[in-house]
C-alpha atoms as a PDB file:
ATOM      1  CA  UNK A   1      49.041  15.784  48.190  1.00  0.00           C
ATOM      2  CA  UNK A   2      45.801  16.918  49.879  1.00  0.00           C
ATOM      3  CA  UNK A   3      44.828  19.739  50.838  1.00  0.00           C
ATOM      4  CA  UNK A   4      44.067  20.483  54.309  1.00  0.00           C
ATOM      5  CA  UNK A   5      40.475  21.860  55.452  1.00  0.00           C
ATOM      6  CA  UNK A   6      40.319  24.263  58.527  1.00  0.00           C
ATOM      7  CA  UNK A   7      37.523  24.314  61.040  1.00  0.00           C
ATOM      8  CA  UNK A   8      35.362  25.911  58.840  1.00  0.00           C
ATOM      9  CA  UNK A   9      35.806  24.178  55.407  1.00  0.00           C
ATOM     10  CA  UNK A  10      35.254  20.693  57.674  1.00  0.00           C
ATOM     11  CA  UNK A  11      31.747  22.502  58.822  1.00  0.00           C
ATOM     12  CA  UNK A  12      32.761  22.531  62.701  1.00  0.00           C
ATOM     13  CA  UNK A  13      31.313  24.761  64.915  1.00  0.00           C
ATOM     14  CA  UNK A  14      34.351  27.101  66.709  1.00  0.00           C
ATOM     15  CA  UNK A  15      34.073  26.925  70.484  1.00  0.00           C
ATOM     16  CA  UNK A  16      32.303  30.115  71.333  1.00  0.00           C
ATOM     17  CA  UNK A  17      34.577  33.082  73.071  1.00  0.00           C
ATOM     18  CA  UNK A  18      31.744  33.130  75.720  1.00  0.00           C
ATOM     19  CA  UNK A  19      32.003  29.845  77.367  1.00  0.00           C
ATOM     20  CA  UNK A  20      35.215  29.005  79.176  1.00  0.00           C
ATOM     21  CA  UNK A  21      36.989  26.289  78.230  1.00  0.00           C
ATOM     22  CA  UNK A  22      39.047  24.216  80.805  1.00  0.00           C
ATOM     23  CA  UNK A  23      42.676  23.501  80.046  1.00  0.00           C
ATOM     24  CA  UNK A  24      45.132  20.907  81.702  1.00  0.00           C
ATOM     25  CA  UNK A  25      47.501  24.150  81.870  1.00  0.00           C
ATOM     26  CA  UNK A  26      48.196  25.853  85.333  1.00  0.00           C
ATOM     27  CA  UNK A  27      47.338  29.491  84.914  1.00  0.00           C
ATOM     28  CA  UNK A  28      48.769  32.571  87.033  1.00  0.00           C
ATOM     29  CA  UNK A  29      45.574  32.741  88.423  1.00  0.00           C
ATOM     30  CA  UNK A  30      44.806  28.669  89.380  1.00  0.00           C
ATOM     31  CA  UNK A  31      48.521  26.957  90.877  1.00  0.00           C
ATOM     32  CA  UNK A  32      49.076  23.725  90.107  1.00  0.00           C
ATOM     33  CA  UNK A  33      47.914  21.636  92.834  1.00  0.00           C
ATOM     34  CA  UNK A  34      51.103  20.051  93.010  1.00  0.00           C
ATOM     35  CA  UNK A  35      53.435  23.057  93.360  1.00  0.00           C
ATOM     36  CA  UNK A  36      51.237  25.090  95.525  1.00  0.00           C
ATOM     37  CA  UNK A  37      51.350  21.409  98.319  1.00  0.00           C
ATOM     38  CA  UNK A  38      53.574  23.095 100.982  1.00  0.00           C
ATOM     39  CA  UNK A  39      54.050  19.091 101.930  1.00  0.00           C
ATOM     40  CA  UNK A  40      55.601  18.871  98.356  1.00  0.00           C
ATOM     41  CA  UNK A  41      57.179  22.218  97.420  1.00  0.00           C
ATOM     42  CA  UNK A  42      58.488  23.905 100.749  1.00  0.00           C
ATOM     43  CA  UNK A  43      58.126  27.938  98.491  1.00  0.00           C
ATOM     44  CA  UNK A  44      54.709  27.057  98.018  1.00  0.00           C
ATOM     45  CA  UNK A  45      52.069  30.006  98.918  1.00  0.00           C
ATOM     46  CA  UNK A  46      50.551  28.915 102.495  1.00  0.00           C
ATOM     47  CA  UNK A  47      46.984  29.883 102.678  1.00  0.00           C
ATOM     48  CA  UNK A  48      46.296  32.824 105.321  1.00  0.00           C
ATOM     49  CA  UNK A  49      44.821  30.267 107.594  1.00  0.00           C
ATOM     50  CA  UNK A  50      47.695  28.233 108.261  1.00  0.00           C
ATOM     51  CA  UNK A  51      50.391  30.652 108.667  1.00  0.00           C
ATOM     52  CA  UNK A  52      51.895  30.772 111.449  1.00  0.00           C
ATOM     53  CA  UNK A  53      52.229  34.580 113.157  1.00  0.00           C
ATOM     54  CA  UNK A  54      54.708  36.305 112.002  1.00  0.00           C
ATOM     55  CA  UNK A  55      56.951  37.548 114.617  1.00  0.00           C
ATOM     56  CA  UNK A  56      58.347  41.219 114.540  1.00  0.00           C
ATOM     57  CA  UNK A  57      61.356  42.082 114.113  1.00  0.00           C
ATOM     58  CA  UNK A  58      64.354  43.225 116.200  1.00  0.00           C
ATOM     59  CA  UNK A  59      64.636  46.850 116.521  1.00  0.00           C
ATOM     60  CA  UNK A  60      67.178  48.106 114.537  1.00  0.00           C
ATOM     61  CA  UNK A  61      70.022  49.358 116.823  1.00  0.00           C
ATOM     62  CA  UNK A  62      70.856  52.523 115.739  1.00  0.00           C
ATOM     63  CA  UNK A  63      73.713  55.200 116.223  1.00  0.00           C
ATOM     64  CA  UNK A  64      74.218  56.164 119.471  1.00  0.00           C
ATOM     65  CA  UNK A  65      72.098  59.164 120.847  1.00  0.00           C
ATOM     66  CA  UNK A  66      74.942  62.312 119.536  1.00  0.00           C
ATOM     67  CA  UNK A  67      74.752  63.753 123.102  1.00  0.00           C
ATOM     68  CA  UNK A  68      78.057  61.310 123.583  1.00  0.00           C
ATOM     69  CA  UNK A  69      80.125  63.009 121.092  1.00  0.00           C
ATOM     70  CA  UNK A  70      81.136  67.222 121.876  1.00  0.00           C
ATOM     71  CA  UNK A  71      79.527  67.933 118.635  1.00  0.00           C
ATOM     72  CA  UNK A  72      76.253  66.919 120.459  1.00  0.00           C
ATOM     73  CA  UNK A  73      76.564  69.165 123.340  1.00  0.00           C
ATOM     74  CA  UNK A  74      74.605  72.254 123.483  1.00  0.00           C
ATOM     75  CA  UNK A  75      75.757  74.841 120.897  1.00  0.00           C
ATOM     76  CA  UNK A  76      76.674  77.700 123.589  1.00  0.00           C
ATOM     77  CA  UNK A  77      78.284  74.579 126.192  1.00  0.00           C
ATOM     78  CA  UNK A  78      80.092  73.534 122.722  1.00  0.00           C
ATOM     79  CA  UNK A  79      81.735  76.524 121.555  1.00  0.00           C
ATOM     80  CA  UNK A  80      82.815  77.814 125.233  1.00  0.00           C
ATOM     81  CA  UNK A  81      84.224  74.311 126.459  1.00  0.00           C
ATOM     82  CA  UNK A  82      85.435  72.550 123.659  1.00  0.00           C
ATOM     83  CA  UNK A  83      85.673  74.962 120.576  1.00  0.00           C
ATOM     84  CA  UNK A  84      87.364  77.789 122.020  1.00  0.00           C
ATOM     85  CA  UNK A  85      89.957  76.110 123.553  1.00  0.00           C
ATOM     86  CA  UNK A  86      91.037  73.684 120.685  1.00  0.00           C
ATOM     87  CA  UNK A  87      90.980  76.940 118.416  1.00  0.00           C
ATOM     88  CA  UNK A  88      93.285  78.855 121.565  1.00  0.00           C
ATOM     89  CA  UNK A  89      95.694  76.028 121.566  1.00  0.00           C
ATOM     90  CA  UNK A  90      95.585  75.185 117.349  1.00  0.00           C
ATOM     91  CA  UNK A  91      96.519  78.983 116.988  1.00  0.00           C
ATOM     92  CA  UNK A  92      99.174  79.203 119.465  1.00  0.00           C
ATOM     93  CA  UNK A  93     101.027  76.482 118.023  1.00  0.00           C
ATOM     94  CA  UNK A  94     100.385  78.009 114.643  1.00  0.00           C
ATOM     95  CA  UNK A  95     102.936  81.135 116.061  1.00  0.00           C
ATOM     96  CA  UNK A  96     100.661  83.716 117.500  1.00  0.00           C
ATOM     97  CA  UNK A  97     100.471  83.126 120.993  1.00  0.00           C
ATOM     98  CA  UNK A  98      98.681  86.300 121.997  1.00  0.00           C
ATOM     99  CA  UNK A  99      95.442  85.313 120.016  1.00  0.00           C
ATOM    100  CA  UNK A 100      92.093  86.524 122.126  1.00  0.00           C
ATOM    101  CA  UNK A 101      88.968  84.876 121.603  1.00  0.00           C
ATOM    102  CA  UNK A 102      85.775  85.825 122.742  1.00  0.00           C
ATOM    103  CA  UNK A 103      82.007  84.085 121.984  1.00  0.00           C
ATOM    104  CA  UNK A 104      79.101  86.594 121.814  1.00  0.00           C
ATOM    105  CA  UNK A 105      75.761  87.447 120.424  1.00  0.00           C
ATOM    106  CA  UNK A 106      76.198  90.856 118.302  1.00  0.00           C
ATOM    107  CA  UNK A 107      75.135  92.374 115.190  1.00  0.00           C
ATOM    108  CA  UNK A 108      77.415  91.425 111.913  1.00  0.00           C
ATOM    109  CA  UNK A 109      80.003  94.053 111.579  1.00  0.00           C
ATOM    110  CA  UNK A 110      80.470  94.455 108.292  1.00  0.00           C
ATOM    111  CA  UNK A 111      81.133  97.335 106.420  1.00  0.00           C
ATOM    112  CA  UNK A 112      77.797  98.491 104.554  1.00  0.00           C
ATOM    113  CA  UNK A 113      75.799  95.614 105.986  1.00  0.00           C
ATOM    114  CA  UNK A 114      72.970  97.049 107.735  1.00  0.00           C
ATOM    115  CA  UNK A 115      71.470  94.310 109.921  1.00  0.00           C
ATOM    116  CA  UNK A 116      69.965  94.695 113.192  1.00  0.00           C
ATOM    117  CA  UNK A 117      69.635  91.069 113.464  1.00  0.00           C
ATOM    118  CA  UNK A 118      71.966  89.221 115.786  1.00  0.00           C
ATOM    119  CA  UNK A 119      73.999  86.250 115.436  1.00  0.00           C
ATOM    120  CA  UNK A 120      76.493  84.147 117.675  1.00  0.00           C
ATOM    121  CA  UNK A 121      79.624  84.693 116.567  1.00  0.00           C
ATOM    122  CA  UNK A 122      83.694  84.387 117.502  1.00  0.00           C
ATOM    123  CA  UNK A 123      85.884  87.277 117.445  1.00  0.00           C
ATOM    124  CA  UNK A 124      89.588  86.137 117.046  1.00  0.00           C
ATOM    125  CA  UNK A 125      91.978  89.460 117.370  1.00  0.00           C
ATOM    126  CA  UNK A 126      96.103  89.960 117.763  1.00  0.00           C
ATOM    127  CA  UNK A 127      98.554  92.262 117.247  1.00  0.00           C
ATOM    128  CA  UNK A 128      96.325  94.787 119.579  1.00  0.00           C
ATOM    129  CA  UNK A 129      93.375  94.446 117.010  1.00  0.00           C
ATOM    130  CA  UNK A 130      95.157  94.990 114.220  1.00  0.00           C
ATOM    131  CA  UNK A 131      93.859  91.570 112.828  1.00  0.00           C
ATOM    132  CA  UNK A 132      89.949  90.218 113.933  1.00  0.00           C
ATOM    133  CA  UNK A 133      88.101  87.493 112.155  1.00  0.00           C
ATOM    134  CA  UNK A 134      84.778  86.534 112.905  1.00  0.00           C
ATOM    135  CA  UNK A 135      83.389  83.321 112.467  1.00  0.00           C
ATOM    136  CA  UNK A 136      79.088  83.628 112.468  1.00  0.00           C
ATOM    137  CA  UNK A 137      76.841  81.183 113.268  1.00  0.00           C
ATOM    138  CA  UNK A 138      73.305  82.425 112.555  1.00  0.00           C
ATOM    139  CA  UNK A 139      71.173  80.039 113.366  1.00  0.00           C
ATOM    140  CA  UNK A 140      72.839  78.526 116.656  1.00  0.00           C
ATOM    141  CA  UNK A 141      74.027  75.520 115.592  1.00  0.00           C
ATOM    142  CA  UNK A 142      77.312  73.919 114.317  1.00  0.00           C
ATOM    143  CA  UNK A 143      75.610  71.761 111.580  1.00  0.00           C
ATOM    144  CA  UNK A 144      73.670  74.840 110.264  1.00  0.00           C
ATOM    145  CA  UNK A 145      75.143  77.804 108.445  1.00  0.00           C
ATOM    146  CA  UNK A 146      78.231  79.514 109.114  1.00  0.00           C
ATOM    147  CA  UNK A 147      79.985  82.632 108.191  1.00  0.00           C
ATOM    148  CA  UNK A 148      83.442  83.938 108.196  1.00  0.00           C
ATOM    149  CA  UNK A 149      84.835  87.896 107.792  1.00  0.00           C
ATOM    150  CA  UNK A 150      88.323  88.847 108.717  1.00  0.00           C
ATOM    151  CA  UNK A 151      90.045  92.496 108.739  1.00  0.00           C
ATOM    152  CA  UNK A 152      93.403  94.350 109.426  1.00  0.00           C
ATOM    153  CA  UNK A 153      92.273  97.021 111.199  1.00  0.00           C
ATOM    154  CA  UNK A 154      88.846  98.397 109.881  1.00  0.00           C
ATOM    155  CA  UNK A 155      85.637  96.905 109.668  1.00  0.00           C
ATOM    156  CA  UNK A 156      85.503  93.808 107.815  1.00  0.00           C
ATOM    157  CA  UNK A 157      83.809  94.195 104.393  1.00  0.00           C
ATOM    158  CA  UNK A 158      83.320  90.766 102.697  1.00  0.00           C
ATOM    159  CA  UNK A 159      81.117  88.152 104.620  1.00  0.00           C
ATOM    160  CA  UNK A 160      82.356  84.718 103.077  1.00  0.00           C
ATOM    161  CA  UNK A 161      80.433  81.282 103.276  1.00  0.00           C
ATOM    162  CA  UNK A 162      82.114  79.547 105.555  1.00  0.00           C
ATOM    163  CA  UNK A 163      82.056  75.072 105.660  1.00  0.00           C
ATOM    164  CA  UNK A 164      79.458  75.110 103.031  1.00  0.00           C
ATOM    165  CA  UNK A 165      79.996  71.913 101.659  1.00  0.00           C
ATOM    166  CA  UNK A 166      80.286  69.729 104.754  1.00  0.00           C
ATOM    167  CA  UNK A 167      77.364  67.353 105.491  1.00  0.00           C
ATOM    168  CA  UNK A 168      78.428  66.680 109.111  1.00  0.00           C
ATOM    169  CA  UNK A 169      80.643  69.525 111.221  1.00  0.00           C
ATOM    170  CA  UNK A 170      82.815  68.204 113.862  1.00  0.00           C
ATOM    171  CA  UNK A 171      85.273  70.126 116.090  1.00  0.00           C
ATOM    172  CA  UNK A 172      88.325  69.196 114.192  1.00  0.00           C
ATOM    173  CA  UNK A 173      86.610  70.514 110.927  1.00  0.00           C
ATOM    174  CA  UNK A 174      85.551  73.842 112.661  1.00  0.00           C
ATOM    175  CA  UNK A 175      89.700  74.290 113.677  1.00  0.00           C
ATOM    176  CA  UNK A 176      91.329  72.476 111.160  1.00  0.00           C
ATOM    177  CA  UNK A 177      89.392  75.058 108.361  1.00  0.00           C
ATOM    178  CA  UNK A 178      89.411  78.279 110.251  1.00  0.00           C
ATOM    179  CA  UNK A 179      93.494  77.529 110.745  1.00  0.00           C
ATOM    180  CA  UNK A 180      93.367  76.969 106.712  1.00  0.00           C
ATOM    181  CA  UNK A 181      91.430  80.006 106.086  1.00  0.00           C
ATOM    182  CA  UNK A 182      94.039  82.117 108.547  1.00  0.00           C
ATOM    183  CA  UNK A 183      96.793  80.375 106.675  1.00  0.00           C
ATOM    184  CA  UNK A 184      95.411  81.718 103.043  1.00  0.00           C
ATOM    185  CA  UNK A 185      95.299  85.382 104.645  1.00  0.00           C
ATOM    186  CA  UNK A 186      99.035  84.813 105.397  1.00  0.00           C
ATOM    187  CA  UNK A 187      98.384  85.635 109.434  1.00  0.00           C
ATOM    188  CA  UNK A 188      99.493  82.588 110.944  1.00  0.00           C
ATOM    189  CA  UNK A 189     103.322  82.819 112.531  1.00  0.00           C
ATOM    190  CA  UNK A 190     104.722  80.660 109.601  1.00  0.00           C
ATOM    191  CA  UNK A 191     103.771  82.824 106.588  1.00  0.00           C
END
């Protein structure tokens, strides 16, 4: 059997890495004229100046503007005409019928807490005072942070977080979770 001779055993020259040297093969950078024919291959790249414009698109129709839903009213307009009525009614049917509730701007009241800074906040009381909660809200708004102190007769002492978690606050969370918390402190007519 005979031995076979590479380029340079037969004394041929190697094409030289400085000249390029065509190939039948389509290349990422050259299409192959038949695949890049839009007449022939309807994905095929269009060149700029045949496109047609391209027409925007459609707005997106997004949610509705929140100023329909109560939780987009004005923070003061929300907790006087919505909040503070669901709460009056939730409470009364909860077995303490005598529940006041007031909404004012105040210092916190807690005991060794010495803040000058005021905050909006509801004070819930019965039984002549005897039990108060507070529920603070800061910075004026439902979706931001809330707090929540409650007492039997003194000063309250602990400031608790209050709807931490919650990415979106809605009326029904604000009563539904201030009836819970009432419910854990065994105030609520059924306890």
């Amino acid at each position: 059997m005979a031995e076979e001779t590479n380029q340079n055993q037969a004394g041929e020259v190697p094409p030289s890495r400085d000249v390029p040297v065509a190939s039948s093969l389509p290349t990422a950078n050259i299409p192959d004229p038949k695949t890049a024919n839009t007449a022939v291959n309807p994905n095929a790249a269009v060149p700029a100046e045949e496109k047609p414009p391209v027409a925007k698109p459609a707005a997106k129709k997004g949610k509705p503007p929140a100023v329909d839903s109560v939780e987009g009213k004005p923070f003061e307009e929300f907790i006087q005409q919505e909040y503070l009525p669901a709460l009056q009614k939730v409470i009364a049917q909860e077995g303490v019928p005598d529940v006041q509730l007031t909404f004012a701007k105040q210092t916190y009241p807690i005991v060794g807490f010495n803040s000058a800074e005021e905050c909006w906040q509801i004070i819930g009381s019965w039984q002549n005072g005897q039990r108060q909660f507070n529920v603070y809200f800061p910075e004026a708004d439902i979706q931001g942070k809330k707090g929540f102190s409650c007492n039997e007769g003194k000063k309250p002492s602990t400031l608790e977080p209050f709807l931490i978690d919650e990415r979106k606050t809605t009326l029904d969370l604000l009563v539904s979770r201030l009836v819970y918390r009432l419910n854990g402190q065994k105030w609520l007519g059924r306890n």
